[in-house]
C-alpha atoms as a PDB file:
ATOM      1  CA  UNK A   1      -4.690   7.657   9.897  1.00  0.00           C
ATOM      2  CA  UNK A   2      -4.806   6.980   6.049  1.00  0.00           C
ATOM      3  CA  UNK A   3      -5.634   4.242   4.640  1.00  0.00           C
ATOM      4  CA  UNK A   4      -3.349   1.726   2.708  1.00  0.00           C
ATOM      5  CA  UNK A   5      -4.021  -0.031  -0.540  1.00  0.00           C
ATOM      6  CA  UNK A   6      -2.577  -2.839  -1.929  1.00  0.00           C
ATOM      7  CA  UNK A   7      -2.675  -3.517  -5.835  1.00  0.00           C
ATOM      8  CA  UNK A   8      -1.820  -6.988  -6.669  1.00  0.00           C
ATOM      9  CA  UNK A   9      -0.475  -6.350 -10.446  1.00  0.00           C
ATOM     10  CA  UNK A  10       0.644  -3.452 -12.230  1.00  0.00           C
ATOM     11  CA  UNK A  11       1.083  -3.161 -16.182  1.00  0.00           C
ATOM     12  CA  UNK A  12      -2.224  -1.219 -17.727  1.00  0.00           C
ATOM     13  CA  UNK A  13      -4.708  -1.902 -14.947  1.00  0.00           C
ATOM     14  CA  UNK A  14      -3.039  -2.103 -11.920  1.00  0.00           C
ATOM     15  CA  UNK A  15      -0.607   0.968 -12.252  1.00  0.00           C
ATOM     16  CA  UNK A  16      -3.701   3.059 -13.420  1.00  0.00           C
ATOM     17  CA  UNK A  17      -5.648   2.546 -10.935  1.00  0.00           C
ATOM     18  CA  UNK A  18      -2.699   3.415  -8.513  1.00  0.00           C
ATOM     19  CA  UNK A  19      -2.353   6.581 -10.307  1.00  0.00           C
ATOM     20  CA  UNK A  20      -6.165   7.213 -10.452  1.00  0.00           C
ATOM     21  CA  UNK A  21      -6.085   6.134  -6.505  1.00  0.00           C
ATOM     22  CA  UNK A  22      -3.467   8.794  -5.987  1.00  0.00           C
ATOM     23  CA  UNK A  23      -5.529  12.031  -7.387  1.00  0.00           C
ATOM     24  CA  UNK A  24      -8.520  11.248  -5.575  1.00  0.00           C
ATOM     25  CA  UNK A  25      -6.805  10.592  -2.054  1.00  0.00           C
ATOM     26  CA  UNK A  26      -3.227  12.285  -1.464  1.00  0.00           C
ATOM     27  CA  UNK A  27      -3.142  10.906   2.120  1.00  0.00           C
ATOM     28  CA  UNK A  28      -3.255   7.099   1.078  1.00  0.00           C
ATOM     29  CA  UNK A  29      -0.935   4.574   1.297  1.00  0.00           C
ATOM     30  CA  UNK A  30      -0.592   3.026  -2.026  1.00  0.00           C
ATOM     31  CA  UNK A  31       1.683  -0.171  -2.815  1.00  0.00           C
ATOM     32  CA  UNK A  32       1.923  -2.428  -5.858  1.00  0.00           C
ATOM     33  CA  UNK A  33       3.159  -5.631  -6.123  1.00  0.00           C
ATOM     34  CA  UNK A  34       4.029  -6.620  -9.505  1.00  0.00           C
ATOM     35  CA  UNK A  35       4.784 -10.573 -10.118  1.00  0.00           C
ATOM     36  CA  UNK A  36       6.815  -9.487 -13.494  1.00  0.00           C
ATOM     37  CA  UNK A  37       9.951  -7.067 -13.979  1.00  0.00           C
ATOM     38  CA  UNK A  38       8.075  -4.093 -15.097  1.00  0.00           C
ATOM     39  CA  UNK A  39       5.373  -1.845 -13.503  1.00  0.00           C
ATOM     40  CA  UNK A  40       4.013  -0.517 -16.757  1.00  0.00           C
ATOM     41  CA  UNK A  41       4.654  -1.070 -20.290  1.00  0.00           C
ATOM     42  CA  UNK A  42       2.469  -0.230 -23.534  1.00  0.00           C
ATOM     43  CA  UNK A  43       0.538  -3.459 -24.433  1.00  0.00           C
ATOM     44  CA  UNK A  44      -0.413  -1.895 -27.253  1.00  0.00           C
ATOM     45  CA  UNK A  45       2.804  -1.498 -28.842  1.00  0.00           C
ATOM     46  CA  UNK A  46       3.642  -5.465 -29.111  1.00  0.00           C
ATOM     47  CA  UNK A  47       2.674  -6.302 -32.134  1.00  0.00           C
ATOM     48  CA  UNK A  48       4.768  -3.496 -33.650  1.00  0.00           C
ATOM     49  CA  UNK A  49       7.437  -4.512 -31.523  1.00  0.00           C
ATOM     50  CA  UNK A  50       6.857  -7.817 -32.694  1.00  0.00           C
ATOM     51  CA  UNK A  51       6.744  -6.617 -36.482  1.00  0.00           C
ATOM     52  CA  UNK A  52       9.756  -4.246 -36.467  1.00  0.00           C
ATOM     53  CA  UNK A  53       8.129  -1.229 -36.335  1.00  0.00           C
ATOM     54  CA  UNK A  54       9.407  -0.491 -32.871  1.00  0.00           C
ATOM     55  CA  UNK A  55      12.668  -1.833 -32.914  1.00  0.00           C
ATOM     56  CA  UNK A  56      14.027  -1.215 -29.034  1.00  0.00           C
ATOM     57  CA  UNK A  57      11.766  -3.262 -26.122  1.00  0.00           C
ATOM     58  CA  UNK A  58      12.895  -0.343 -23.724  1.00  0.00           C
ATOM     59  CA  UNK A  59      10.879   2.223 -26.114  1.00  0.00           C
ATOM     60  CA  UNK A  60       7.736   0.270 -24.762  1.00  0.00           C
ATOM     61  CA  UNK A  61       8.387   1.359 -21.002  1.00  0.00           C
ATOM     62  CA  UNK A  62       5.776   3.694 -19.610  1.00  0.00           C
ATOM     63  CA  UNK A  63       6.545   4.334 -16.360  1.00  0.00           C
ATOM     64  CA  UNK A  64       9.788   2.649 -14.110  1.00  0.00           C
ATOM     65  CA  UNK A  65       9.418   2.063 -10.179  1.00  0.00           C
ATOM     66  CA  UNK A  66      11.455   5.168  -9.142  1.00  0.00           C
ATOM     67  CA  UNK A  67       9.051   7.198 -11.854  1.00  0.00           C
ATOM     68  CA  UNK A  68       6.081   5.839  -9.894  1.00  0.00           C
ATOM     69  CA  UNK A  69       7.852   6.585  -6.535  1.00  0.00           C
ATOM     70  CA  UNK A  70       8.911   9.969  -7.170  1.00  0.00           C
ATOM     71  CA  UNK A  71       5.887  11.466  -8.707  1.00  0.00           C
ATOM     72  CA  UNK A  72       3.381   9.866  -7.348  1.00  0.00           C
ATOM     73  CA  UNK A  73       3.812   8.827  -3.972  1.00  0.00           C
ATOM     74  CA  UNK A  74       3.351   4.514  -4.917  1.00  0.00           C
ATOM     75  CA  UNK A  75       5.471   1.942  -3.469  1.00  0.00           C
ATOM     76  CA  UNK A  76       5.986  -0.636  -6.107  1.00  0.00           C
ATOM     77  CA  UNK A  77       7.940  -4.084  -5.491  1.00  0.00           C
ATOM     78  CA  UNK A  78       8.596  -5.734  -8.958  1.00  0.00           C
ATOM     79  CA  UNK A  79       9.139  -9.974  -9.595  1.00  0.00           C
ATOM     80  CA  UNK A  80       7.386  -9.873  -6.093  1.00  0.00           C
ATOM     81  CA  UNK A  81       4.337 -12.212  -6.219  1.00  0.00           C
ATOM     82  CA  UNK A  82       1.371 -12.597  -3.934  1.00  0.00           C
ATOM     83  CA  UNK A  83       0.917 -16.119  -3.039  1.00  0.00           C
ATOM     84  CA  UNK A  84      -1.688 -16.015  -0.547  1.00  0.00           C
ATOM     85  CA  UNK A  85      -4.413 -13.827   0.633  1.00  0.00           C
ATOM     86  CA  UNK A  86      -5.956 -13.748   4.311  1.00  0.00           C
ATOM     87  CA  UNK A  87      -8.889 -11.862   3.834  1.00  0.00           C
ATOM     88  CA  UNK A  88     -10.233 -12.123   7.393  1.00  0.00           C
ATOM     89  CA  UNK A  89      -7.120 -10.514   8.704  1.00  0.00           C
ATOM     90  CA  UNK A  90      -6.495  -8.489   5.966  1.00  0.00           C
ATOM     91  CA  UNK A  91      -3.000  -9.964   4.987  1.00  0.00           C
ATOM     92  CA  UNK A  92      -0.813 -11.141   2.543  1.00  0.00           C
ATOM     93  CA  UNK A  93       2.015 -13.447   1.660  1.00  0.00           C
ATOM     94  CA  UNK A  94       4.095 -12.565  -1.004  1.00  0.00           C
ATOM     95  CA  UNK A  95       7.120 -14.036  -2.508  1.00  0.00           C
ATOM     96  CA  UNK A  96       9.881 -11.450  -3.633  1.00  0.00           C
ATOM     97  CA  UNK A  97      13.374 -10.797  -4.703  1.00  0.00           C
ATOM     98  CA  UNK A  98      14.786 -11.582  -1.186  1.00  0.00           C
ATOM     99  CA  UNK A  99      12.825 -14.235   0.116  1.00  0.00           C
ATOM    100  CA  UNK A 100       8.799 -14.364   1.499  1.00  0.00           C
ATOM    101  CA  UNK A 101       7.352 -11.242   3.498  1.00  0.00           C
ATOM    102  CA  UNK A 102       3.931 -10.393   4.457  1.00  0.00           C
ATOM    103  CA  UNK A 103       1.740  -7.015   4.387  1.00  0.00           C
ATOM    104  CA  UNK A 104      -1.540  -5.605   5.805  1.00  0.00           C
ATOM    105  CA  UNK A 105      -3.851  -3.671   3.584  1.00  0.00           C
ATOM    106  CA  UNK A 106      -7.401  -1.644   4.047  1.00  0.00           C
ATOM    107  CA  UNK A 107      -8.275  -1.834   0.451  1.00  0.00           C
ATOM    108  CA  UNK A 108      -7.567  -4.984  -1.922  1.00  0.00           C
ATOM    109  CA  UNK A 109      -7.226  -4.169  -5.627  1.00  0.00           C
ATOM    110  CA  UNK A 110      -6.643  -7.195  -7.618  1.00  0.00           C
ATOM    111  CA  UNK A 111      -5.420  -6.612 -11.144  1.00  0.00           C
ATOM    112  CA  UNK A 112      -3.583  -9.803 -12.002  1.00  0.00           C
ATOM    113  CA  UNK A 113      -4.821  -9.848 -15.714  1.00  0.00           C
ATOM    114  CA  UNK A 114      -4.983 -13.601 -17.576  1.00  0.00           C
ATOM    115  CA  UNK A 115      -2.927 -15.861 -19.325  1.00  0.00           C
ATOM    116  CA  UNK A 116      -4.064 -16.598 -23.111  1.00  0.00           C
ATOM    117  CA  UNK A 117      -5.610 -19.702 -24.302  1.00  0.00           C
ATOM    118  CA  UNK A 118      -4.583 -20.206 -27.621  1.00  0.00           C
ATOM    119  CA  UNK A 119      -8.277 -21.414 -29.784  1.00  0.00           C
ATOM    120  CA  UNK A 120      -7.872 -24.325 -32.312  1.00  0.00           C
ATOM    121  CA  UNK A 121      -9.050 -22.760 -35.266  1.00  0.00           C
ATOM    122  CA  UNK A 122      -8.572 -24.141 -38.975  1.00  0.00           C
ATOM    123  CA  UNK A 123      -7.838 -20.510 -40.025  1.00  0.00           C
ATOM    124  CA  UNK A 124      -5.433 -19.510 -37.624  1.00  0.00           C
ATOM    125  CA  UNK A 125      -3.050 -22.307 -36.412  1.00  0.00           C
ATOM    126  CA  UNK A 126      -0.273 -20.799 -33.611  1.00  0.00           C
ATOM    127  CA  UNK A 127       2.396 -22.840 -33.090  1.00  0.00           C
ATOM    128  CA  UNK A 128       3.092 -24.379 -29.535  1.00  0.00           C
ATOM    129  CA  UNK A 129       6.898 -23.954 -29.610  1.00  0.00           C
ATOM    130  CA  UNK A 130       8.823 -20.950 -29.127  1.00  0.00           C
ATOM    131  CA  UNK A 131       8.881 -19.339 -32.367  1.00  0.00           C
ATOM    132  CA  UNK A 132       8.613 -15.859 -33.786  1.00  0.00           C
ATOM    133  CA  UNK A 133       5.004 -17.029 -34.491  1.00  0.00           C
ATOM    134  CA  UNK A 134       4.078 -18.121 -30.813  1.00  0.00           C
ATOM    135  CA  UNK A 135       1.479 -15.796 -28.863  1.00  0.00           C
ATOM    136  CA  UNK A 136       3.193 -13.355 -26.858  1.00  0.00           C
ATOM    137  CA  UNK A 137       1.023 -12.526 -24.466  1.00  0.00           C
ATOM    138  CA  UNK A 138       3.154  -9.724 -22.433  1.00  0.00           C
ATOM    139  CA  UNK A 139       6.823  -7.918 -22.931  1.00  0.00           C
ATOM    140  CA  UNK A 140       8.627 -10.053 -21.151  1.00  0.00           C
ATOM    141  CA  UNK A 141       7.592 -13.183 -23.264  1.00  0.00           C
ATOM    142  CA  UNK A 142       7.625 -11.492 -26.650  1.00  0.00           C
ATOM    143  CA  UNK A 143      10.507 -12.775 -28.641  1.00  0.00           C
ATOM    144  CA  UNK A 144      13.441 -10.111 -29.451  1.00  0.00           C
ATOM    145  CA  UNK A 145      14.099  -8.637 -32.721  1.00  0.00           C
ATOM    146  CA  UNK A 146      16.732  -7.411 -34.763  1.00  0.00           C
ATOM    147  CA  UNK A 147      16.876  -5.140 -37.655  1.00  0.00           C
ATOM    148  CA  UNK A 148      19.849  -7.095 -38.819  1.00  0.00           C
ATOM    149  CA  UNK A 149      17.547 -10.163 -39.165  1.00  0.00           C
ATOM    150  CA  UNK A 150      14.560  -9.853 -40.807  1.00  0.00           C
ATOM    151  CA  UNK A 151      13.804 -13.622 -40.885  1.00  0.00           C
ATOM    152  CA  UNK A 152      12.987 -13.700 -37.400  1.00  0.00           C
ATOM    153  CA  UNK A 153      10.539 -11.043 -37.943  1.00  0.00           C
ATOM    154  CA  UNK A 154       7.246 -12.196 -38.782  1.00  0.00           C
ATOM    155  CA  UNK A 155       5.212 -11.282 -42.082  1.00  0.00           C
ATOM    156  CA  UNK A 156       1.682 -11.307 -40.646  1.00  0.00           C
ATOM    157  CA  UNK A 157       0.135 -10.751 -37.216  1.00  0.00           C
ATOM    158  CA  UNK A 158      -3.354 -12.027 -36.132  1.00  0.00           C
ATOM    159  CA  UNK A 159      -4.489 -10.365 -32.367  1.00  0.00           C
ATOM    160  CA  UNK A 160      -6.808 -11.848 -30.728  1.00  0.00           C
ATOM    161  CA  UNK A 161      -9.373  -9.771 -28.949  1.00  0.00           C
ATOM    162  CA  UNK A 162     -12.188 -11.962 -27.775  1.00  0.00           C
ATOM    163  CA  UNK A 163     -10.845 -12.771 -24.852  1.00  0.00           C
ATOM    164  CA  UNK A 164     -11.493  -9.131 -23.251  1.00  0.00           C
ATOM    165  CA  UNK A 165     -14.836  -9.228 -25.429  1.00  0.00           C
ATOM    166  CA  UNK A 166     -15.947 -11.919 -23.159  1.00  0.00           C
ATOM    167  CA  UNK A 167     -14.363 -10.099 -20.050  1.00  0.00           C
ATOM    168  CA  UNK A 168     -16.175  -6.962 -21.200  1.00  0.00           C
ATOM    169  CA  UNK A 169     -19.787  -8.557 -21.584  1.00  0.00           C
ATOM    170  CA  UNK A 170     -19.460 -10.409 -18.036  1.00  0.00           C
ATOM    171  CA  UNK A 171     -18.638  -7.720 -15.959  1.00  0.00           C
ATOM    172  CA  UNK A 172     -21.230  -5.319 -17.793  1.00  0.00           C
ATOM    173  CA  UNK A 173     -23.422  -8.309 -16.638  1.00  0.00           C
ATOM    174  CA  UNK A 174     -22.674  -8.413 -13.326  1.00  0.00           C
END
């Protein structure tokens, strides 16, 4: 019998691994869930989203949930999130699109990345308000733009990085 895995997030972690998962063992049972609308997305690409550069959010899409099904083998559930984890019986709760199911897995892969805290700093102030200044920390909260109006485009762009600095020197650490 294989065995099943279960990825709690997907974006740039979670859906490689899935994909890394899938060319080292063909016979597992891989499933995402996802607590946002898409499975992967290039982070990278915001700020020149953000700035113009890239001017449709759609061109930032890696890979869509039928993608991941048909060519590799993944069973991904999007805006389904896990609210609670039984690790003694190997189970979880999740809350999805139609209501609140739960699952078994073998393997636990948690990839649920972080939410930004925005530093006080007398050189960088971010606004708290939604603006085309605020932080935007993933696609879905990144404002829209236009190429019909520039002045909702910003002129500058500051990207924090210290954050995964931090992440970086704990788990080399560990």
């Amino acid at each position: 019998m294989s065995k099943r895995v279960v990825i709690i997030g997907g974006v740039a972690g979670g859906a490689s691994v899935a994909t890394r998962l899938r060319r080292l063992d063909e016979s597992a049972e891989i499933v995402i869930y996802e607590a946002g609308p898409y499975i992967s997305f290039a982070n990278c690409g915001l700020p020149y989203y953000v700035g113009g550069k890239i001017s449709e959010r759609d061109n930032l899409l890696v890979e869509s949930v039928d993608d991941m099904q048909q060519d590799f083998n993944i069973d991904v559930h999007v805006n389904s999130t896990v609210t609670a984890i039984d690790a003694d019986q190997q189970q979880l709760t999740i809350q999805g699109p139609t209501g609140s199911i739960t699952d078994h897995y073998d393997e636990l892969v948690l990839s649920i990345g972080a939410t930004p805290v925005v530093q006080s700093s007398p050189v960088c102030q971010m606004p708290t308000t939604s603006s085309p200044s605020a932080p935007c920390p993933t696609l879905t909260k990144s404002p829209p733009t236009s190429t019909t109006t520039t002045p909702s485009v910003p002129r500058s762009l500051v990207v924090d990085l210290s954050g995964l600095k931090w992440w970086k020197t704990c788990v080399a650490e560990a």
